[in-house]
C-alpha atoms as a PDB file:
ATOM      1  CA  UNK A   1    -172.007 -49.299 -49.368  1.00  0.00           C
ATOM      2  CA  UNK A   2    -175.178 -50.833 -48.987  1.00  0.00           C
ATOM      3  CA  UNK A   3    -175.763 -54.482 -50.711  1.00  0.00           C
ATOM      4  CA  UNK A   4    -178.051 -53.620 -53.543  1.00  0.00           C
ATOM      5  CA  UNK A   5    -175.447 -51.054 -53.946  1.00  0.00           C
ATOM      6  CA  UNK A   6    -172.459 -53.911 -54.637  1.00  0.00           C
ATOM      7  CA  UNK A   7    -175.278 -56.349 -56.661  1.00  0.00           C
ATOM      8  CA  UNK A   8    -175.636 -53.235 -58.951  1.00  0.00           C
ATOM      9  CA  UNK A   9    -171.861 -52.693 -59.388  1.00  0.00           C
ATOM     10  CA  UNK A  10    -171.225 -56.751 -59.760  1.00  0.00           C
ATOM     11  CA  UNK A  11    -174.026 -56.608 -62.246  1.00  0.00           C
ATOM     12  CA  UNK A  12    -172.689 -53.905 -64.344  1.00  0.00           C
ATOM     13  CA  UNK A  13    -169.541 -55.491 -64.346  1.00  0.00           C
ATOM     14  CA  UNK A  14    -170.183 -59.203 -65.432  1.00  0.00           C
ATOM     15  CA  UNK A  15    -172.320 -57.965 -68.385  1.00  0.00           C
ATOM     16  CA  UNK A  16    -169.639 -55.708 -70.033  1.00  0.00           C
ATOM     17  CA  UNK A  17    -167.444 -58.810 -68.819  1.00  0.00           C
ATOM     18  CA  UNK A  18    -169.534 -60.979 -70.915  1.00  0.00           C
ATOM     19  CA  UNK A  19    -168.568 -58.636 -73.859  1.00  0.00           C
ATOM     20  CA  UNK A  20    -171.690 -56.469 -74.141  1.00  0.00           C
ATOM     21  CA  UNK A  21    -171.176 -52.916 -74.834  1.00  0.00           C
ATOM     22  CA  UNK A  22    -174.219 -50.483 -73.716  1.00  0.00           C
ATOM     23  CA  UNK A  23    -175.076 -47.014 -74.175  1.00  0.00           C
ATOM     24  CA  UNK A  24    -175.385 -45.756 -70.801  1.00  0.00           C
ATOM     25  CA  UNK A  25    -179.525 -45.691 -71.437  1.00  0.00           C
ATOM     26  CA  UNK A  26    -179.421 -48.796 -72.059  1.00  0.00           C
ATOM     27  CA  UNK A  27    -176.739 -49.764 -69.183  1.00  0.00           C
ATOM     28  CA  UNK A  28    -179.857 -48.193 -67.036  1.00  0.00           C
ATOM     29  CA  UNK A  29    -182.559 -49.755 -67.743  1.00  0.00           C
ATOM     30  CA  UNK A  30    -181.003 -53.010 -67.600  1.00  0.00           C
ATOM     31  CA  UNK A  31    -179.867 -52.246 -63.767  1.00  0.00           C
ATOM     32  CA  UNK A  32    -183.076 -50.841 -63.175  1.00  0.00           C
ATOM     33  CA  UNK A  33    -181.426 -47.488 -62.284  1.00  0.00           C
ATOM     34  CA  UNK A  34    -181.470 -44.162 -63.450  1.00  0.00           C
ATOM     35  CA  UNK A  35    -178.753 -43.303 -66.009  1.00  0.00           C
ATOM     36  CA  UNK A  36    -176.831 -41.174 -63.867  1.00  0.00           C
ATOM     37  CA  UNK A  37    -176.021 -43.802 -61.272  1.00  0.00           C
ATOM     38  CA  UNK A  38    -174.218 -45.659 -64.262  1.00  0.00           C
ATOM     39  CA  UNK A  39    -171.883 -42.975 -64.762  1.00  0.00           C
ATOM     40  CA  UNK A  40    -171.515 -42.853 -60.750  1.00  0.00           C
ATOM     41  CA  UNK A  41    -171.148 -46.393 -60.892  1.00  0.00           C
ATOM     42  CA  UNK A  42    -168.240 -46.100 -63.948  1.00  0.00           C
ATOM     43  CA  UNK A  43    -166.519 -43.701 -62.055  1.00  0.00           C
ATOM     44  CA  UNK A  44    -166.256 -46.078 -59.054  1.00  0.00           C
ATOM     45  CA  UNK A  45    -165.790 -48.950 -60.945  1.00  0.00           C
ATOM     46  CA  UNK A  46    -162.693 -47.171 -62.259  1.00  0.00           C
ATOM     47  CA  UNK A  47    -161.239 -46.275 -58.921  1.00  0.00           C
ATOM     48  CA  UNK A  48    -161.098 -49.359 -58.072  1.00  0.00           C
ATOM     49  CA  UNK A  49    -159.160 -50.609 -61.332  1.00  0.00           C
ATOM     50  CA  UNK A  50    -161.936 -51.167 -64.277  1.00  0.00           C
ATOM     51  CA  UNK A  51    -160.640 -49.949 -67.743  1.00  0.00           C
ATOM     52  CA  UNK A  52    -164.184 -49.309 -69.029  1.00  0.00           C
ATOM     53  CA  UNK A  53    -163.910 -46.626 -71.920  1.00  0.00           C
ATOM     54  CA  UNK A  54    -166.409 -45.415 -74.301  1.00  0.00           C
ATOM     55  CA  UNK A  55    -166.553 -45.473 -77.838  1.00  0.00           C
ATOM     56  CA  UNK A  56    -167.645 -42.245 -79.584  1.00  0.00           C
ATOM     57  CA  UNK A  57    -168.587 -43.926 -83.103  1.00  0.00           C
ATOM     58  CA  UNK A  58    -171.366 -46.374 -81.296  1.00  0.00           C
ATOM     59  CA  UNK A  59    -171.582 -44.215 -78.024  1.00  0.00           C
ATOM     60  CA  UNK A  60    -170.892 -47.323 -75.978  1.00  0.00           C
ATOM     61  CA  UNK A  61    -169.125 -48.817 -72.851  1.00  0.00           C
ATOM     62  CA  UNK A  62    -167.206 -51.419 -72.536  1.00  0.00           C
ATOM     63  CA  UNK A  63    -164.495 -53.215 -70.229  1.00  0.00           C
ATOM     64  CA  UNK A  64    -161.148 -53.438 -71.708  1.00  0.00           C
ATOM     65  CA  UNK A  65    -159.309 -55.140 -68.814  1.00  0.00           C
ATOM     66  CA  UNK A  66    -159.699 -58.191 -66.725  1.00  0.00           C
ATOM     67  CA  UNK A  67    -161.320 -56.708 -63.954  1.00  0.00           C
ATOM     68  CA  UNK A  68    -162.481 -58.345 -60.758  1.00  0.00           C
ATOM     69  CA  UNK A  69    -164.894 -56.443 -58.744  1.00  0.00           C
ATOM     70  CA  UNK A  70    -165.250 -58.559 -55.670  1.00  0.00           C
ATOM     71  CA  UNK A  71    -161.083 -58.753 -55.578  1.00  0.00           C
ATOM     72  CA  UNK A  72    -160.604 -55.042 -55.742  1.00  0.00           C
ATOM     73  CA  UNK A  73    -163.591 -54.285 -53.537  1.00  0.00           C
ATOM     74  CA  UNK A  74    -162.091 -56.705 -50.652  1.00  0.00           C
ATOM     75  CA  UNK A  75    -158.464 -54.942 -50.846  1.00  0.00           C
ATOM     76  CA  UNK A  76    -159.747 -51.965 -50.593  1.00  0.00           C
ATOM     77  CA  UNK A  77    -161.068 -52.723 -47.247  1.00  0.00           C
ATOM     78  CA  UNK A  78    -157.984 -54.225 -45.917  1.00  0.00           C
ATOM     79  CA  UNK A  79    -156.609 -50.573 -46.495  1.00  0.00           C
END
């Protein structure tokens, strides 16, 4: 995993920490990727432990647990 690679996934993280939901579009262009690395991103993001779910009515995502990134990442190394 390269390092713009874990700045993306920290990124994505700490804004729907901070409580901001985002349509994956949106999620994009703030990242400066293309929309389908979000949902590449959300799907690694959840194997390592996120809780991000969307929300049909406002087509959103957003973090529903207390999820650290960098704590998650380093475990999964020491396994």
């Amino acid at each position: 995993m390269s390092d713009e690679h874990i700045k993306k996934m920290i990124a994505l993280v700490e804004h729907l920490k901070a409580g901001h939901k985002g349509k994956a579009e949106e999620l994009a262009e703030q990242l400066d990727v293309c929309r389908s690395s979000i949902f590449r991103y959300m799907d690694e993001l959840r194997s390592y432990g996120a809780e991000i779910v969307y929300c049909k009515c406002t087509q959103t995502f957003s973090l529903k647990n207390d999820f650290d990134f960098l704590k998650a990442f380093s475990q999964s190394l020491m396994n």
